[in-house]
Protein backbone atom coordinates (compact mmCIF):
# COMPACT_ATOMS: atom_id res chain seq x y z
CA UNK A 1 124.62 43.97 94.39
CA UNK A 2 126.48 44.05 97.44
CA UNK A 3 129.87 42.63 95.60
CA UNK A 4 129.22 45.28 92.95
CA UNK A 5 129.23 47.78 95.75
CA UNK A 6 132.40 46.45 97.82
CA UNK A 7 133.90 45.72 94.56
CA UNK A 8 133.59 49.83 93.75
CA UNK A 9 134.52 50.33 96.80
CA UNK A 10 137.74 49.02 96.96
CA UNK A 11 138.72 51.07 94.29
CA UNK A 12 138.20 54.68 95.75
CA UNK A 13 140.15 53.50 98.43
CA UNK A 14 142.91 56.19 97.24
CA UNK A 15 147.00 56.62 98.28
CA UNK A 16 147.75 59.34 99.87
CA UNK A 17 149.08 61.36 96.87
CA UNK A 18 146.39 60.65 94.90
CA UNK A 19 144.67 63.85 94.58
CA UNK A 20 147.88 65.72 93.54
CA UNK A 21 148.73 62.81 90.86
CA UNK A 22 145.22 63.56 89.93
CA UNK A 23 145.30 67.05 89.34
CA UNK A 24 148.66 66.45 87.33
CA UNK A 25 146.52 63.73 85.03
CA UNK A 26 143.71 66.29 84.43
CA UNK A 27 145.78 68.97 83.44
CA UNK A 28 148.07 66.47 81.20
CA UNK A 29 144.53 66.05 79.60
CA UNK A 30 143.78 70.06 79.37
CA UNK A 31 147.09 70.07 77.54
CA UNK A 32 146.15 67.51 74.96
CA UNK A 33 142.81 69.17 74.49
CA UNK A 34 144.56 73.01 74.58
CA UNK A 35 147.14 71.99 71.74
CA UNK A 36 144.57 69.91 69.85
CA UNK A 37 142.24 73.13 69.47
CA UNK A 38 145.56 75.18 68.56
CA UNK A 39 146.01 72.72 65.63
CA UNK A 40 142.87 73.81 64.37
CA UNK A 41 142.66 77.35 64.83
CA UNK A 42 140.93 77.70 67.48
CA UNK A 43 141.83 80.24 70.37
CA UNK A 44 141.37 78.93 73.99
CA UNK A 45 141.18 82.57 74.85
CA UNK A 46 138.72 83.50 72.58
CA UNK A 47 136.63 80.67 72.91
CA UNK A 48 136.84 79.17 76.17
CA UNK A 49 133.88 77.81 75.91
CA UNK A 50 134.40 75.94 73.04
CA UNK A 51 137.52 74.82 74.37
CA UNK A 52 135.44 73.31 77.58
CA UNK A 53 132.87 71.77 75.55
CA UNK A 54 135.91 70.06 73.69
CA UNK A 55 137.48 68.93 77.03
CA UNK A 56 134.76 68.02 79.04
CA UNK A 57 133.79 64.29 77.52
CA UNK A 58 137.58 63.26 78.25
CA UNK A 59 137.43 64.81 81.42
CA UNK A 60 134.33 62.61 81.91
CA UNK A 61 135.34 59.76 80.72
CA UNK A 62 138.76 60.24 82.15
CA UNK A 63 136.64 59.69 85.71
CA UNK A 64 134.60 56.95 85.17
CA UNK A 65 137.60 54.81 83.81
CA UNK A 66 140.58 55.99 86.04
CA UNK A 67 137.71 55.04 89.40
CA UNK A 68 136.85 51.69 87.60
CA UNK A 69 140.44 50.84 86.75
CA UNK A 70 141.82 51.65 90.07
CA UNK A 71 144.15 54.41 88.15
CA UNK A 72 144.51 56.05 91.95
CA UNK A 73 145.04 52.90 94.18
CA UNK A 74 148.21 52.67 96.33
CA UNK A 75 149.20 49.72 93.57
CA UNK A 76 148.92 52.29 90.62
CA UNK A 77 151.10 54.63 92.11
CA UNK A 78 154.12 52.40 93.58
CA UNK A 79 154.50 50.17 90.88
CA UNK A 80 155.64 51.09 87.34
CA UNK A 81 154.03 48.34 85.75
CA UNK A 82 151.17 48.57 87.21
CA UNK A 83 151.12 52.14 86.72
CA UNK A 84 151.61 51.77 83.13
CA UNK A 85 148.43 48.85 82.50
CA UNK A 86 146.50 50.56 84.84
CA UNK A 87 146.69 54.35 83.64
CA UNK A 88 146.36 52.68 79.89
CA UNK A 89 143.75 50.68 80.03
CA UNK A 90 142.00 53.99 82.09
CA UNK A 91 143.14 56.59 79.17
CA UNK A 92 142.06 54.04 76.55
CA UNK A 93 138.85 53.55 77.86
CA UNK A 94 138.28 57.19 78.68
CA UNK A 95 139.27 58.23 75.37
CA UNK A 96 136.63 55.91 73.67
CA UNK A 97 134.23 57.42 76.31
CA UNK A 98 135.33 60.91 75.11
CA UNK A 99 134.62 60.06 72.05
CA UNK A 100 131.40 58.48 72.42
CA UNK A 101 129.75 61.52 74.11
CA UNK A 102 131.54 63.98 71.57
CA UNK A 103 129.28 61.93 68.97
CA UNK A 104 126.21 62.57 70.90
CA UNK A 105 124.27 66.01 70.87
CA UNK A 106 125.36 66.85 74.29
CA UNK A 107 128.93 67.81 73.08
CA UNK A 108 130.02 69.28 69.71
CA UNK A 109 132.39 67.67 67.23
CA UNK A 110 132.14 63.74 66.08
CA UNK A 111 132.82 60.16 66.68
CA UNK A 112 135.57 59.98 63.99
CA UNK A 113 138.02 57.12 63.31
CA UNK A 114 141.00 58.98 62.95
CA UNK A 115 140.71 61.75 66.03
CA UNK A 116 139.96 58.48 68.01
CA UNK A 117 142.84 57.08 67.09
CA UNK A 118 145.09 60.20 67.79
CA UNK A 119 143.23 60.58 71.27
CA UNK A 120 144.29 57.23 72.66
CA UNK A 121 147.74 57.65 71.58
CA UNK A 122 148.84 60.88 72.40
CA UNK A 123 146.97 60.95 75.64
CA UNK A 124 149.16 57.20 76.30
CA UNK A 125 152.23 59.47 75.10
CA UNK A 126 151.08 62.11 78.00
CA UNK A 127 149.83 59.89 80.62
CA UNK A 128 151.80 56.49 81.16
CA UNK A 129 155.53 57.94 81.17
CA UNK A 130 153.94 60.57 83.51
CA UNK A 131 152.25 57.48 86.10
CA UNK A 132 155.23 55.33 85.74
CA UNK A 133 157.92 58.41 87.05
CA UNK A 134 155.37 58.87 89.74
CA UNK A 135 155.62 55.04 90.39
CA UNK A 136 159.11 54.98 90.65
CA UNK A 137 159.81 58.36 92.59
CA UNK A 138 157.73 57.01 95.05
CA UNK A 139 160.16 53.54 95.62
């Protein structure tokens, strides 16, 4: 237990402009969500919460994988390569996360092959060129 703990541990130890990178991530995700409901008719300002409810399990997941994958370590943020492996194998596993609780009763919409697929790669499209010009502005 105790190497579980230090092991989590090391990886909320965060670099020092981790919270703005953060908020930039999070919002990069908003966007994909935002646009997504566009496609399909739905108004963000006419149904916000809808819009929410549709962002929320990415948001989630987006959490639990960026902690466990170190997406906010001083590594992932100097280093382009490691910015790129670690932000997508966070988004990837986040995504299936998303997806997972969207097919649960807690969240509307589905676990469906083809928005899964379209979730891991536009949110790589969003996130990694994103994390790796943070990596190297910060050289």
């Amino acid at each position: 237990m105790s190497n579980a703990v230090s092991s989590l541990r090391s990886r909320l130890v965060l670099a020092p402009a981790a919270a703005a990178v953060a908020f930039v991530d999070i919002a990069l995700i908003g966007v994909f969500v935002v646009v997504g409901e566009l496609n399909h008719g739905v108004s963000p300002v006419g149904q916000p919460l809808r819009v929410l409810d549709t962002f929320a399990p990415f948001l989630l997941g987006w959490i639990v994988a960026s902690v466990l994958a170190g997406a906010y370590r001083p590594r992932a943020l100097s280093s382009s390569k490691a910015a790129a492996g670690v932000v997508g194998v966070a988004w990837i596993s986040a995504a299936l996360l998303g997806q997972l609780l969207r097919g649960t009763a807690l969240f509307h919409g589905d676990l469906t092959l083809a928005f899964t697929i379209v979730s891991v790669g536009v949110g790589l499209a969003l996130l990694v060129p994103w994390r790796v010009f943070v990596a190297l502005r910060g050289r």
